[in-house]
N, C-alpha and C. Protein backbone atom coordinates (compact mmCIF):
# COMPACT_ATOMS: atom_id res chain seq x y z
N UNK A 1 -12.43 -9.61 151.45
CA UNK A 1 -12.49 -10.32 150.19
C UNK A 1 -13.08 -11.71 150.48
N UNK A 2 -14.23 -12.12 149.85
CA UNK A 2 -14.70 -13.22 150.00
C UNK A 2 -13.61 -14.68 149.72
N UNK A 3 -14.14 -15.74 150.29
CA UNK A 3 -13.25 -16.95 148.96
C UNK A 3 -13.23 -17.20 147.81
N UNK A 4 -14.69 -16.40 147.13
CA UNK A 4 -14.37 -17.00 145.76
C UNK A 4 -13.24 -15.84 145.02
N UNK A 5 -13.30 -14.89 145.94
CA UNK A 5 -12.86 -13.59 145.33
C UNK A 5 -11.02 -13.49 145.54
N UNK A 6 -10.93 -14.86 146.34
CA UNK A 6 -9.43 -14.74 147.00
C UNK A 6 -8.79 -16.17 145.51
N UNK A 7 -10.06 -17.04 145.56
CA UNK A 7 -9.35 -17.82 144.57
C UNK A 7 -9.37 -17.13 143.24
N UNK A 8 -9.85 -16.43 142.74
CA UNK A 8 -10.09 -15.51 141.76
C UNK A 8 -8.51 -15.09 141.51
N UNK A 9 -7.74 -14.22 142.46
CA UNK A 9 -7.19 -13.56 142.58
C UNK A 9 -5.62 -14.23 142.41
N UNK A 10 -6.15 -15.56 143.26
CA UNK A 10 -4.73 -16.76 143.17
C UNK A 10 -4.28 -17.07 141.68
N UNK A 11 -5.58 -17.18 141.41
CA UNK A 11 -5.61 -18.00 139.95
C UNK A 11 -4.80 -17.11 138.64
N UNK A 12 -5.24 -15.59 138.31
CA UNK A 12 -4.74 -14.72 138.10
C UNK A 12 -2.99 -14.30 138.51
N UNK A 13 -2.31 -15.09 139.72
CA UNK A 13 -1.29 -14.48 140.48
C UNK A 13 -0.38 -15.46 139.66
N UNK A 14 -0.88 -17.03 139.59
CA UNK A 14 -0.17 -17.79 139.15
C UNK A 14 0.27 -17.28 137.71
N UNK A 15 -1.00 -17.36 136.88
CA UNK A 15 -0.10 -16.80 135.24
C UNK A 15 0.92 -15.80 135.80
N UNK A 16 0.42 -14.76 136.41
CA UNK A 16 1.21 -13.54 136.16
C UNK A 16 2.85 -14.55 136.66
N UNK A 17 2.67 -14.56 137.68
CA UNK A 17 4.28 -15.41 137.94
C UNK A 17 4.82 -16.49 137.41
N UNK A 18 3.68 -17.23 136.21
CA UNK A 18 4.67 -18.14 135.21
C UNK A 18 4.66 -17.54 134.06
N UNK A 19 4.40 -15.94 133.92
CA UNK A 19 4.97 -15.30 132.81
C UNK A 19 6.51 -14.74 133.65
N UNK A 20 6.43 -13.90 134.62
CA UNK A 20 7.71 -13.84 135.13
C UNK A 20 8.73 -14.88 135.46
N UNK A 21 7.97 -15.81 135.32
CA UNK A 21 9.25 -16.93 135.87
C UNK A 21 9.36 -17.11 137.45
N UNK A 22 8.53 -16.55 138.35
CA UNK A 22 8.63 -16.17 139.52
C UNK A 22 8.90 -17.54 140.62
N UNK A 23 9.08 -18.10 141.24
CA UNK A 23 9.61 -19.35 141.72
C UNK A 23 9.13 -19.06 143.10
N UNK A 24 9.12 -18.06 143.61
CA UNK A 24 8.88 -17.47 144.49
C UNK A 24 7.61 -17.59 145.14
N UNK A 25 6.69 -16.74 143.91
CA UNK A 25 5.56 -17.21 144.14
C UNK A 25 4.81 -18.27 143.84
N UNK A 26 5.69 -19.06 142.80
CA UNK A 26 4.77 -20.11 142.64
C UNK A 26 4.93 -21.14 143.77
N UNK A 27 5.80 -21.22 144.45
CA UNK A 27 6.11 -21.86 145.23
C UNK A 27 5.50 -21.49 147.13
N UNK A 28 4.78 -20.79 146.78
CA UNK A 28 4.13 -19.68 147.86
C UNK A 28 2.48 -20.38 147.82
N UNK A 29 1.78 -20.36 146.44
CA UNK A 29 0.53 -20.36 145.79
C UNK A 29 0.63 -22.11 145.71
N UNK A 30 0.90 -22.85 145.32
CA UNK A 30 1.26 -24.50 145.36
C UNK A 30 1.29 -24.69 146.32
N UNK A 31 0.75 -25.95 146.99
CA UNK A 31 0.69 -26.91 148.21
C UNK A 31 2.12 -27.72 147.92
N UNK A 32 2.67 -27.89 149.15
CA UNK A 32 4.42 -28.97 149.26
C UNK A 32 3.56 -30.21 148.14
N UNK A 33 2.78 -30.74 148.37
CA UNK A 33 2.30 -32.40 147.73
C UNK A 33 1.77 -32.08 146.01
N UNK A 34 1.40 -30.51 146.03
CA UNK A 34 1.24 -30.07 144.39
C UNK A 34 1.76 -31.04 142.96
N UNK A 35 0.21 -31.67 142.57
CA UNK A 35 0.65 -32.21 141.29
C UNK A 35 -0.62 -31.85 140.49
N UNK A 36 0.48 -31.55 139.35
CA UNK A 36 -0.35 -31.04 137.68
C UNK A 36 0.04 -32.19 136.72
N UNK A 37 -1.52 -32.11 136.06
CA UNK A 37 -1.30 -33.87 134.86
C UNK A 37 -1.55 -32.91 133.87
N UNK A 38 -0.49 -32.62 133.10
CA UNK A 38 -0.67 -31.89 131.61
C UNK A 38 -1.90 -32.98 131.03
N UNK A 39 -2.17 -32.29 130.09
CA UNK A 39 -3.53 -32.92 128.90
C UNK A 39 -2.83 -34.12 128.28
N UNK A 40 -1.59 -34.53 128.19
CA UNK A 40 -0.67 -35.39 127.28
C UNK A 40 -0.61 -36.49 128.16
N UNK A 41 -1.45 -36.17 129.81
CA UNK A 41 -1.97 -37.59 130.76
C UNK A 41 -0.12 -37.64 131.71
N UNK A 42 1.00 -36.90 131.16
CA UNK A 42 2.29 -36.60 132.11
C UNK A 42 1.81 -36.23 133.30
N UNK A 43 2.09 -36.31 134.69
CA UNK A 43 2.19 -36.17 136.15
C UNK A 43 3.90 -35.25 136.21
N UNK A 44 3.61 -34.05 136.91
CA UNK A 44 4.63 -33.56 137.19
C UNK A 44 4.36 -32.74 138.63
N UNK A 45 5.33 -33.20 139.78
CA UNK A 45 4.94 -32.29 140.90
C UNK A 45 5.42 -30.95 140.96
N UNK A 46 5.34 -30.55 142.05
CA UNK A 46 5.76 -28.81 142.24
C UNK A 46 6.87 -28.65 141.91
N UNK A 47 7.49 -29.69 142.69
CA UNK A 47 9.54 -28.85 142.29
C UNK A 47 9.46 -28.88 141.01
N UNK A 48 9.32 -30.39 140.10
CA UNK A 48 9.18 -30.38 139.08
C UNK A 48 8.82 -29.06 137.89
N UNK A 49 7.32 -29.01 138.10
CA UNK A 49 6.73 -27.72 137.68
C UNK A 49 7.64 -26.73 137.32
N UNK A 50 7.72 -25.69 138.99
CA UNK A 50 8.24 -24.96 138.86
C UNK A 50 9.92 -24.81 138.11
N UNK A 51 10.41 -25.98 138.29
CA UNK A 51 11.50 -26.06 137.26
C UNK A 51 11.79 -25.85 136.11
N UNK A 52 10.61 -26.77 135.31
CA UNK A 52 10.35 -26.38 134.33
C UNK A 52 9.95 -25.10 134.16
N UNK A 53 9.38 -24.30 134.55
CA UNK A 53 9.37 -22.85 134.20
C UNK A 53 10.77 -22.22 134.26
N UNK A 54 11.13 -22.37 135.64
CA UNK A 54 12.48 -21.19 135.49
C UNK A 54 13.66 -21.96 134.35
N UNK A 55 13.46 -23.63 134.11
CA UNK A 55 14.47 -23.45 132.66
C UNK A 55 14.08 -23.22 131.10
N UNK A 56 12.39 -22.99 131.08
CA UNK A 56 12.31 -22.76 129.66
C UNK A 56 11.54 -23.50 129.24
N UNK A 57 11.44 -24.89 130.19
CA UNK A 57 10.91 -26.13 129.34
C UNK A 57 9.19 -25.58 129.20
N UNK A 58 8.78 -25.18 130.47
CA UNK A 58 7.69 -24.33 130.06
C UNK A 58 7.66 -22.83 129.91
N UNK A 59 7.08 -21.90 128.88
CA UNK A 59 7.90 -20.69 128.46
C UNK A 59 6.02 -20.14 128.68
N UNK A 60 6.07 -19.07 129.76
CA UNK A 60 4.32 -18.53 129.42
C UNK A 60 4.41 -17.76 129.04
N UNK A 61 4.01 -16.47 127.78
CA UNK A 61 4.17 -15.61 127.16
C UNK A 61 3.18 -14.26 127.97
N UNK A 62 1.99 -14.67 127.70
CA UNK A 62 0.60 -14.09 128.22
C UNK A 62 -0.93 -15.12 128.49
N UNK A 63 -1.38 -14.67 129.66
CA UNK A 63 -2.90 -15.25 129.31
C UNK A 63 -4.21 -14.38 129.60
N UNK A 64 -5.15 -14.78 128.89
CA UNK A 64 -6.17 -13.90 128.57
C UNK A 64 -7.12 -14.98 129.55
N UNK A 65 -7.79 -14.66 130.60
CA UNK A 65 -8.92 -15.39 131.32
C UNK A 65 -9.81 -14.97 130.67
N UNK A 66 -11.16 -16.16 130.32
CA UNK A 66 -12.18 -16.21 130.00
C UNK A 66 -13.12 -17.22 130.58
N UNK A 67 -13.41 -17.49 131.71
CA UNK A 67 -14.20 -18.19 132.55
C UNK A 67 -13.75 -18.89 133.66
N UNK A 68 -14.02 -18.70 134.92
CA UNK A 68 -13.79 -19.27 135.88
C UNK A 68 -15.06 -19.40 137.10
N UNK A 69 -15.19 -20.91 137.32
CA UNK A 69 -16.20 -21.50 137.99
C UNK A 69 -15.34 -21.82 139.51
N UNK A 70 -15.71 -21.51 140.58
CA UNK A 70 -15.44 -21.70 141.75
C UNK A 70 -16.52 -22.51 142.66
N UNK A 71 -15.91 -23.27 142.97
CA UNK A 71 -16.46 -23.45 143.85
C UNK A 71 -16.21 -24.04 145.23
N UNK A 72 -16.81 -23.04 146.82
CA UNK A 72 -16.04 -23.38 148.11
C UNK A 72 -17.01 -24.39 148.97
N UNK A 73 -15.99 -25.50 149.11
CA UNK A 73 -16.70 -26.50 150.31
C UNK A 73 -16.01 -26.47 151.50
N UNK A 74 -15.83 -25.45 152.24
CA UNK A 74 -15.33 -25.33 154.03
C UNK A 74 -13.84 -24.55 153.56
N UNK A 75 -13.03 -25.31 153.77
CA UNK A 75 -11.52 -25.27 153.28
C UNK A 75 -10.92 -25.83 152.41
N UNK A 76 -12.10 -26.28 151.42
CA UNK A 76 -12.09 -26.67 150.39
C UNK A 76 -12.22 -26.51 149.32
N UNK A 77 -11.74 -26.00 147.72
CA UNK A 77 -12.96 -25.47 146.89
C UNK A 77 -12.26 -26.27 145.67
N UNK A 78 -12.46 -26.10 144.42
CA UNK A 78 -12.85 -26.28 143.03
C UNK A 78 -12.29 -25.03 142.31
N UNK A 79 -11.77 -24.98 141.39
CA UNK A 79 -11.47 -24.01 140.48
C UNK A 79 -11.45 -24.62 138.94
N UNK A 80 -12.50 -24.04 137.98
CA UNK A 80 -12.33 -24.43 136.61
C UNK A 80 -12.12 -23.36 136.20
N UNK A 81 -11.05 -23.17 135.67
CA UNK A 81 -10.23 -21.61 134.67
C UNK A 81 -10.08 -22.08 133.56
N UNK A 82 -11.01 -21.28 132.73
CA UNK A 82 -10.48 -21.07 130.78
C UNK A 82 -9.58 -20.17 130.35
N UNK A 83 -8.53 -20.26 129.82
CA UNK A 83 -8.19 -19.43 129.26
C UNK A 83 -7.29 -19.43 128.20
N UNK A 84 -7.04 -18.35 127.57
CA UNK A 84 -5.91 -18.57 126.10
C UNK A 84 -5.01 -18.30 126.56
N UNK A 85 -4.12 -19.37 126.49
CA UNK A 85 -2.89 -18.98 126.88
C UNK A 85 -1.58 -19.25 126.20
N UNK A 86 -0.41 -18.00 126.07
CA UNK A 86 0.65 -18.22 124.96
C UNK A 86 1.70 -18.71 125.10
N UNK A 87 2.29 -19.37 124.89
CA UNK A 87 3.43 -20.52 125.62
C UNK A 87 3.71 -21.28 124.44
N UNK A 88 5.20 -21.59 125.09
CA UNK A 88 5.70 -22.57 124.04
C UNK A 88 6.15 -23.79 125.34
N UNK A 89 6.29 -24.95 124.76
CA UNK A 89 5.88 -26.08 125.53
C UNK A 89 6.86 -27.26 125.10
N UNK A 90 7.64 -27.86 126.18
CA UNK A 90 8.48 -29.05 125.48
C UNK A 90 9.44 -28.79 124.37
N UNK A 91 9.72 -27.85 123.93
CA UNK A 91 10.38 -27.40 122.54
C UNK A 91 9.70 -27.50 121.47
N UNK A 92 8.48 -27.27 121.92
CA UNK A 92 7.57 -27.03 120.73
C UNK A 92 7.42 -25.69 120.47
N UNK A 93 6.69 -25.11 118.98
CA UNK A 93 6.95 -23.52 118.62
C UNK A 93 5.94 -23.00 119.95
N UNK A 94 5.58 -21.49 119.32
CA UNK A 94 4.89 -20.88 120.10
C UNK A 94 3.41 -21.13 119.60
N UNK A 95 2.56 -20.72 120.17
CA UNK A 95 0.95 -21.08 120.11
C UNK A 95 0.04 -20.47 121.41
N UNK A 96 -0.82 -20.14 120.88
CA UNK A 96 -1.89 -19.45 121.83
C UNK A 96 -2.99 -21.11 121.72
N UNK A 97 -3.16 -21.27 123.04
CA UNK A 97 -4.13 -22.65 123.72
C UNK A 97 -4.99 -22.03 124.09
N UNK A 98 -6.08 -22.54 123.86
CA UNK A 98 -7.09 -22.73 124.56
C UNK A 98 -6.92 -23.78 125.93
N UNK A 99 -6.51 -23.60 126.95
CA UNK A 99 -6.66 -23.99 128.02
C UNK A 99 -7.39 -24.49 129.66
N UNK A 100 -7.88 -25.15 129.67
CA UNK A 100 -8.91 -25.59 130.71
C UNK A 100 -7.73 -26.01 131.91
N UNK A 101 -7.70 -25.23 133.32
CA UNK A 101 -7.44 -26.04 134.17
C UNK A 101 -8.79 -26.43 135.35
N UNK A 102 -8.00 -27.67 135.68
CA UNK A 102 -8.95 -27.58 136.79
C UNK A 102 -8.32 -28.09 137.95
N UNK A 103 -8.46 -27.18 139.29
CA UNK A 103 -8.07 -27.27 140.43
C UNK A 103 -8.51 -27.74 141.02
N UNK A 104 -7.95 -28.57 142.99
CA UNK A 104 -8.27 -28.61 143.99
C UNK A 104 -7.67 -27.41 144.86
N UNK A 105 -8.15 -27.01 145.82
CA UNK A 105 -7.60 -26.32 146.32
C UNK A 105 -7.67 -26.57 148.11
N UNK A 106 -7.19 -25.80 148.74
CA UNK A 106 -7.18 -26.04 150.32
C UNK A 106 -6.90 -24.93 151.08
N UNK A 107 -7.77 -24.36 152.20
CA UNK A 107 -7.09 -23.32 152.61
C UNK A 107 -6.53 -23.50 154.39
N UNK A 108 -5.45 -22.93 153.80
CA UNK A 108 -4.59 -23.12 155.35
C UNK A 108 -3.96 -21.88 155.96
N UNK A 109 -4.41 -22.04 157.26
CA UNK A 109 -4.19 -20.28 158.21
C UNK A 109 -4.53 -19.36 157.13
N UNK A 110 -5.50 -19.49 156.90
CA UNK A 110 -6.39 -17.82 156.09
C UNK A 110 -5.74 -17.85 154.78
N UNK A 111 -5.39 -19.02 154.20
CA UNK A 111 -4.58 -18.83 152.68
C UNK A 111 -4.30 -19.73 152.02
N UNK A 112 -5.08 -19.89 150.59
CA UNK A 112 -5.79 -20.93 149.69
C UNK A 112 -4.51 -20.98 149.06
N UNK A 113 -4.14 -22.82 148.47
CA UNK A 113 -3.25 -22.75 147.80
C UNK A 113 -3.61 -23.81 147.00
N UNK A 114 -2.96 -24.31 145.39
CA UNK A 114 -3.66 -24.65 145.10
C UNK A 114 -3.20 -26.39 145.11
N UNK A 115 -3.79 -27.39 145.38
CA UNK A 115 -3.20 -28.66 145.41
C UNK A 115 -3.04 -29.73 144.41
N UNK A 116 -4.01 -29.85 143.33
CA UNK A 116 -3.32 -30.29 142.00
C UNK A 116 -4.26 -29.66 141.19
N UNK A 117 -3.98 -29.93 140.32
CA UNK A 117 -4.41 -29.40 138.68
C UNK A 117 -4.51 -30.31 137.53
N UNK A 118 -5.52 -30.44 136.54
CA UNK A 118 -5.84 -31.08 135.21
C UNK A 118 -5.76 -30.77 134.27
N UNK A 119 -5.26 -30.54 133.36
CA UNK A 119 -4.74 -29.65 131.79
C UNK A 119 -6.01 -30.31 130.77
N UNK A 120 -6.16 -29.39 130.20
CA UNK A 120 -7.17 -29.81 128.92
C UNK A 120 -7.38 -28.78 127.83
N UNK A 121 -7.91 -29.18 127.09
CA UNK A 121 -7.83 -27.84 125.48
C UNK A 121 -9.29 -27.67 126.36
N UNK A 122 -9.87 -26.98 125.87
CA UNK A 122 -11.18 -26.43 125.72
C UNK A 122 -11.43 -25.40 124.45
């Protein structure tokens, strides 16, 4: 499996395990220093994050991918993922987003993880 084909695959692993709630893996797929800046310009790191998923505060229903741009520099790459995604958020209702992330990523002993992330509508 190539790299773009391994971040492909990451990217995909994550929804699936913040629809399960999975802690496991998200915590597998995230770098220890992992920080995501929701679109609302909030900073939240990994423990954080993943917290918020397993209590609710973030709820992922389903997501539908519709574009993803990769790109690898050594052990390095780029990930821009579109997608709709269904979630309810902060105690807000439910809603299907249009969602833009965008990643850094890093790969260590043969296995890309991802190191922060940028939230945006698209």
């Amino acid at each position: 499996m190539t790299d773009k084909e391994q971040i492909e695959a990451l990217y995909r692993e994550m929804y699936e395990a913040m629809v399960r709630k999975d802690a496991t893996t998200l915590n597998r797929i995230h770098a220890d220093d992992f920080m995501l800046t929701h679109m609302t310009g909030m900073h939240q790191s990994k423990h954080e994050y993943i917290r918020a998923i397993a209590t609710g505060t973030l709820n992922y229903y389903s997501a539908e991918h519709k574009q993803m741009e990769i790109k690898v520099y050594g052990n390095h790459a780029t990930l821009t993922g579109r997608s709709r995604v269904n979630a309810t958020v902060f105690g807000g209702g439910r809603h299907t987003w249009r969602l833009q992330l965008y990643f850094n990523l890093v790969k260590e002993y043969g296995k890309w993880r991802f190191t922060t992330a940028r939230a945006s509508a698209y």
